[in-house]
C-alpha atoms as a PDB file:
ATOM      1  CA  UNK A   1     -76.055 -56.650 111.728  1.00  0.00           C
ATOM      2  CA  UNK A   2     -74.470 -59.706 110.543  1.00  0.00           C
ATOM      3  CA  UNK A   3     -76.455 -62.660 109.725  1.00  0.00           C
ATOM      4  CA  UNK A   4     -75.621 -66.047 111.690  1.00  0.00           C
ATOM      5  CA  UNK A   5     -74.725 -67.527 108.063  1.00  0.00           C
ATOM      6  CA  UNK A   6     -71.600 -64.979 107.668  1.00  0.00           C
ATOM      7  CA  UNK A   7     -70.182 -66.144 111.001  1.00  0.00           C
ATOM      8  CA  UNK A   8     -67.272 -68.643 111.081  1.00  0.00           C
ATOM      9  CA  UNK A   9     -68.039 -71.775 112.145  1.00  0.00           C
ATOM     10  CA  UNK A  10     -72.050 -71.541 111.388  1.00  0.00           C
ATOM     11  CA  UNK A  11     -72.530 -72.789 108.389  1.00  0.00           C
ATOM     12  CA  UNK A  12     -73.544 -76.590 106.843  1.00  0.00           C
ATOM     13  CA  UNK A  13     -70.298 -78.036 106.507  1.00  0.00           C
ATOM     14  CA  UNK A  14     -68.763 -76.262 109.600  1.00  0.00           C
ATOM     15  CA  UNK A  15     -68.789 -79.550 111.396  1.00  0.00           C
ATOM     16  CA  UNK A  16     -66.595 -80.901 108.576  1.00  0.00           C
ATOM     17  CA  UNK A  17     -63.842 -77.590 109.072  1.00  0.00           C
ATOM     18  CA  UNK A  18     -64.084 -77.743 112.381  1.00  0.00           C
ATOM     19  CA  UNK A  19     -63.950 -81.617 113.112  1.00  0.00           C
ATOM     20  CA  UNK A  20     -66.503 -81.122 114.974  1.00  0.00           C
ATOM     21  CA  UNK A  21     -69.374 -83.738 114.700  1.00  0.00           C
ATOM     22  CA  UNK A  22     -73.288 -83.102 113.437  1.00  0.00           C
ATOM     23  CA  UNK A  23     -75.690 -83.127 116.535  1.00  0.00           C
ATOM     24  CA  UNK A  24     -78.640 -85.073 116.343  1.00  0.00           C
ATOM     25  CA  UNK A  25     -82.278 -84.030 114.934  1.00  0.00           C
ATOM     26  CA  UNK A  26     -85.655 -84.277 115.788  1.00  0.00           C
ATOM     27  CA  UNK A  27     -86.085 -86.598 112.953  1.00  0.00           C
ATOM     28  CA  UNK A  28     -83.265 -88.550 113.971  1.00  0.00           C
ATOM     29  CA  UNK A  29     -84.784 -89.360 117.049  1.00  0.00           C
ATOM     30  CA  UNK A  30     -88.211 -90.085 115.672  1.00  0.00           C
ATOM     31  CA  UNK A  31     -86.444 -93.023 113.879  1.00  0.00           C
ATOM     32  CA  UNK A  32     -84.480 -94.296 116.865  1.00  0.00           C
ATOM     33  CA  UNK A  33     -88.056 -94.987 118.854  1.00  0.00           C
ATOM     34  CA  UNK A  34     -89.197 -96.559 115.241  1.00  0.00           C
ATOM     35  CA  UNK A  35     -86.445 -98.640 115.446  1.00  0.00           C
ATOM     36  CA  UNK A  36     -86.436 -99.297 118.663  1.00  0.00           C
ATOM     37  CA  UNK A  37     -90.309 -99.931 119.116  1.00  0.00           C
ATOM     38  CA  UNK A  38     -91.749-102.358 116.815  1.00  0.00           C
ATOM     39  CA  UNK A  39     -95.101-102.300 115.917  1.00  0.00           C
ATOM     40  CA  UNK A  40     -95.069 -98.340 116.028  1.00  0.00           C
ATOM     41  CA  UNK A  41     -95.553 -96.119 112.307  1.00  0.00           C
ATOM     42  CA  UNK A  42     -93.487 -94.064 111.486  1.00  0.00           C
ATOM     43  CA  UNK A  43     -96.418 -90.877 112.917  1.00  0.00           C
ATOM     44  CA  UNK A  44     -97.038 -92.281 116.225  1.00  0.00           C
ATOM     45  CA  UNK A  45     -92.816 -92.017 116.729  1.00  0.00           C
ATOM     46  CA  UNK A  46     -93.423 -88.605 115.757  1.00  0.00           C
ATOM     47  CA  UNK A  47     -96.306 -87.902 118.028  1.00  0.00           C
ATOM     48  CA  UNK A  48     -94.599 -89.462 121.024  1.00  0.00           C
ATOM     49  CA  UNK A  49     -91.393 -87.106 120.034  1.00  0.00           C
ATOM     50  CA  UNK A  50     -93.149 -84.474 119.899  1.00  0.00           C
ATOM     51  CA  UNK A  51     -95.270 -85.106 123.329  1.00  0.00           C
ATOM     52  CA  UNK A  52     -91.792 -85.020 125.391  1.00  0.00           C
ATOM     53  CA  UNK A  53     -90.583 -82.296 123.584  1.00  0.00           C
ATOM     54  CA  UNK A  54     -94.348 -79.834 123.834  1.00  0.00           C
ATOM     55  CA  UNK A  55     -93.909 -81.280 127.928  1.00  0.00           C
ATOM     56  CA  UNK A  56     -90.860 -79.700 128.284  1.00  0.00           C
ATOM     57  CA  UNK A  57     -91.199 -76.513 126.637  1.00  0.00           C
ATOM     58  CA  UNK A  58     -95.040 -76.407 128.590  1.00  0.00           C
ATOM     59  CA  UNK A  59     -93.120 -76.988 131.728  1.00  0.00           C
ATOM     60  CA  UNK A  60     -90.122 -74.907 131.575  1.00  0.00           C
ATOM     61  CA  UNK A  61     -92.949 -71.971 130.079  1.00  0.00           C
ATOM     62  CA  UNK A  62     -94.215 -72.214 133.390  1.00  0.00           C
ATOM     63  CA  UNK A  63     -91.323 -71.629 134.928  1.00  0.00           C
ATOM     64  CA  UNK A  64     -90.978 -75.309 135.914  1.00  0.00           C
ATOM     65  CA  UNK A  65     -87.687 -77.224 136.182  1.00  0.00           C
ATOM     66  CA  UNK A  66     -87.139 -80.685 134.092  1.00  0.00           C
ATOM     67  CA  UNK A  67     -85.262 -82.913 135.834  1.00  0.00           C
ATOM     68  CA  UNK A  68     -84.841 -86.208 133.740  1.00  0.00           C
ATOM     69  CA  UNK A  69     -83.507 -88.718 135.865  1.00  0.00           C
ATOM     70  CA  UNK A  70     -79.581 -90.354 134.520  1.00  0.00           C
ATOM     71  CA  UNK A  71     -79.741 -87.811 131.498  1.00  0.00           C
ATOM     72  CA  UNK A  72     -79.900 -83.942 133.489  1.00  0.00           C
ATOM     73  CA  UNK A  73     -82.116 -81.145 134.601  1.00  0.00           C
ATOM     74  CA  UNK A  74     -83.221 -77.888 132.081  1.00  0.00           C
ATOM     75  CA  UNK A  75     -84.322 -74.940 133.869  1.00  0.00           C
ATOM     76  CA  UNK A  76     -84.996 -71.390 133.376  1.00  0.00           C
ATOM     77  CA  UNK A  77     -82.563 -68.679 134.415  1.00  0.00           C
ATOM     78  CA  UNK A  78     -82.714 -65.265 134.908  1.00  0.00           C
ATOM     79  CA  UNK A  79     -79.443 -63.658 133.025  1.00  0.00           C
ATOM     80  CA  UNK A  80     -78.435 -59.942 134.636  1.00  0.00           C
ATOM     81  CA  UNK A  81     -78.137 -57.227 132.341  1.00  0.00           C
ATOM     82  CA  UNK A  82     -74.716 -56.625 131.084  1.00  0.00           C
ATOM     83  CA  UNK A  83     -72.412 -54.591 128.913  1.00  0.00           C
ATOM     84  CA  UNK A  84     -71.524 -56.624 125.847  1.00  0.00           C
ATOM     85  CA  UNK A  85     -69.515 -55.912 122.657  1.00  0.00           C
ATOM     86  CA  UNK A  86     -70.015 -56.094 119.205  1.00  0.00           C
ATOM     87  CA  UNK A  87     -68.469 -58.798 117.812  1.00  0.00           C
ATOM     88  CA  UNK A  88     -68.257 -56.944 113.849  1.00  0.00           C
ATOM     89  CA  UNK A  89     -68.301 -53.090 115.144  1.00  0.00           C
ATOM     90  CA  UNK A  90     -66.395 -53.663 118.459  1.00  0.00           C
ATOM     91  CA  UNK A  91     -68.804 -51.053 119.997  1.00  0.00           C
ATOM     92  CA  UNK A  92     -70.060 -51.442 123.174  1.00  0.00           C
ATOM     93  CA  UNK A  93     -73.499 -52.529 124.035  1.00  0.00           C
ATOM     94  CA  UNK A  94     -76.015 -52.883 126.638  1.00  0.00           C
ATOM     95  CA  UNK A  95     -77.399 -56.335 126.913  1.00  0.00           C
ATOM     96  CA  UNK A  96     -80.794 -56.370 128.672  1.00  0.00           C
ATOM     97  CA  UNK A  97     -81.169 -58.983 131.830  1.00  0.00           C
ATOM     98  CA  UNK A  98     -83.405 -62.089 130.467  1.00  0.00           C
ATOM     99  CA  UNK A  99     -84.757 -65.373 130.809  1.00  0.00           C
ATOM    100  CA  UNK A 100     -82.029 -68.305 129.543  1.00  0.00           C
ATOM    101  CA  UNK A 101     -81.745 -71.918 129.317  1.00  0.00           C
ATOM    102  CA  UNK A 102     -79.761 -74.065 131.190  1.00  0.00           C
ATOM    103  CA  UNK A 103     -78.869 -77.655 131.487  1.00  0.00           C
ATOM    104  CA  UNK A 104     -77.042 -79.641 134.005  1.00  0.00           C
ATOM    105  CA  UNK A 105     -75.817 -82.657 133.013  1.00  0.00           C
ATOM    106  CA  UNK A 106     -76.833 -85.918 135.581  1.00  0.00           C
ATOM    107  CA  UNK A 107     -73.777 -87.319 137.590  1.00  0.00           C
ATOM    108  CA  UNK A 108     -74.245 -90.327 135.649  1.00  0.00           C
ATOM    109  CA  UNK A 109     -73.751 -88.773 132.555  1.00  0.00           C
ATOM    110  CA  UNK A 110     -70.472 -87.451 133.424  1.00  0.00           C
ATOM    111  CA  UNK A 111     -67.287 -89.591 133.963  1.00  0.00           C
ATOM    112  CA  UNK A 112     -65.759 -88.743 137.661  1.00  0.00           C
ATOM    113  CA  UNK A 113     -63.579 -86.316 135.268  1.00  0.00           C
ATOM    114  CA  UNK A 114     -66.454 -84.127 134.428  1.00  0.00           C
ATOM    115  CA  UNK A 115     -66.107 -84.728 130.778  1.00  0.00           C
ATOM    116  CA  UNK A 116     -69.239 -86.561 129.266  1.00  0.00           C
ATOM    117  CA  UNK A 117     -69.255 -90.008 128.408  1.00  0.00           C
ATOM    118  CA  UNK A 118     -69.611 -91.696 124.667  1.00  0.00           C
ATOM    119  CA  UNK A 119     -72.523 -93.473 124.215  1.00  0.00           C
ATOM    120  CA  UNK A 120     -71.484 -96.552 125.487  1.00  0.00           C
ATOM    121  CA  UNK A 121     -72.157 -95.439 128.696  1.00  0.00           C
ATOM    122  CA  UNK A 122     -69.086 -96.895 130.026  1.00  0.00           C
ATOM    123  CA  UNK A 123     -66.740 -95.134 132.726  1.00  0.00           C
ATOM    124  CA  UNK A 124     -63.751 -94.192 131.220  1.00  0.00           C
ATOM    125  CA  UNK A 125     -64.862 -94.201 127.473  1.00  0.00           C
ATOM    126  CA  UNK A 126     -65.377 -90.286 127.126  1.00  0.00           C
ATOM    127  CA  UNK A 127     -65.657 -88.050 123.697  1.00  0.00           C
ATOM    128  CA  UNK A 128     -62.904 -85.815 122.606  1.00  0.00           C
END
């Protein structure tokens, strides 16, 4: 089986090949509520991070939907078994139903388009 670092497109500086531009992190987050929160360290912007994320992933365990109002709702799904195909061997393979993740965007965060808006948050100013 191939590993995910021999795929194209999955490695460090795919987002440089591919134009395509580096998500966010955990970290990075921690520092926008530093920034944004005087009077916080740099731990207790850490522990609040990590309280909404440990919420959500308590909540959706429990088969509990997240709906987080002007951002979107994460739910559990149940995925039907399928026949898939190897994408190095081009056999043929079952793929068991399961439990997946999904995400709807919030009306707000979509232009009337459907396309998501930058972070201005202005209608009609949508990325590429």
């Amino acid at each position: 089986m191939a590993s995910k670092k021999n795929l194209p497109g999955t490695g460090a500086s795919a987002g440089a090949r591919t134009g395509v531009r580096p998500g966010r992190t955990k970290a990075d987050l921690v520092d926008v509520v530093y920034d944004r929160h005087g009077g916080l360290t740099k731990n207790e912007a850490a522990e609040i991070v990590d309280a909404i994320f440990q919420t959500v992933k308590v909540s959706l365990g429990s088969g509990r939907t997240v709906k987080i109002k002007n951002f979107g709702t994460f739910e559990i799904t149940d995925r039907p078994g399928r026949v898939g195909v190897n994408p190095v061997s081009g056999e043929k393979i079952f793929i068991r139903a399961h439990k997946g993740l999904s995400f709807k965007p919030a009306r707000r965060l979509k232009g009337d388009d459907g396309h998501l808006m930058r972070r201005s948050g202005r209608a009609g100013e949508r990325d590429e």
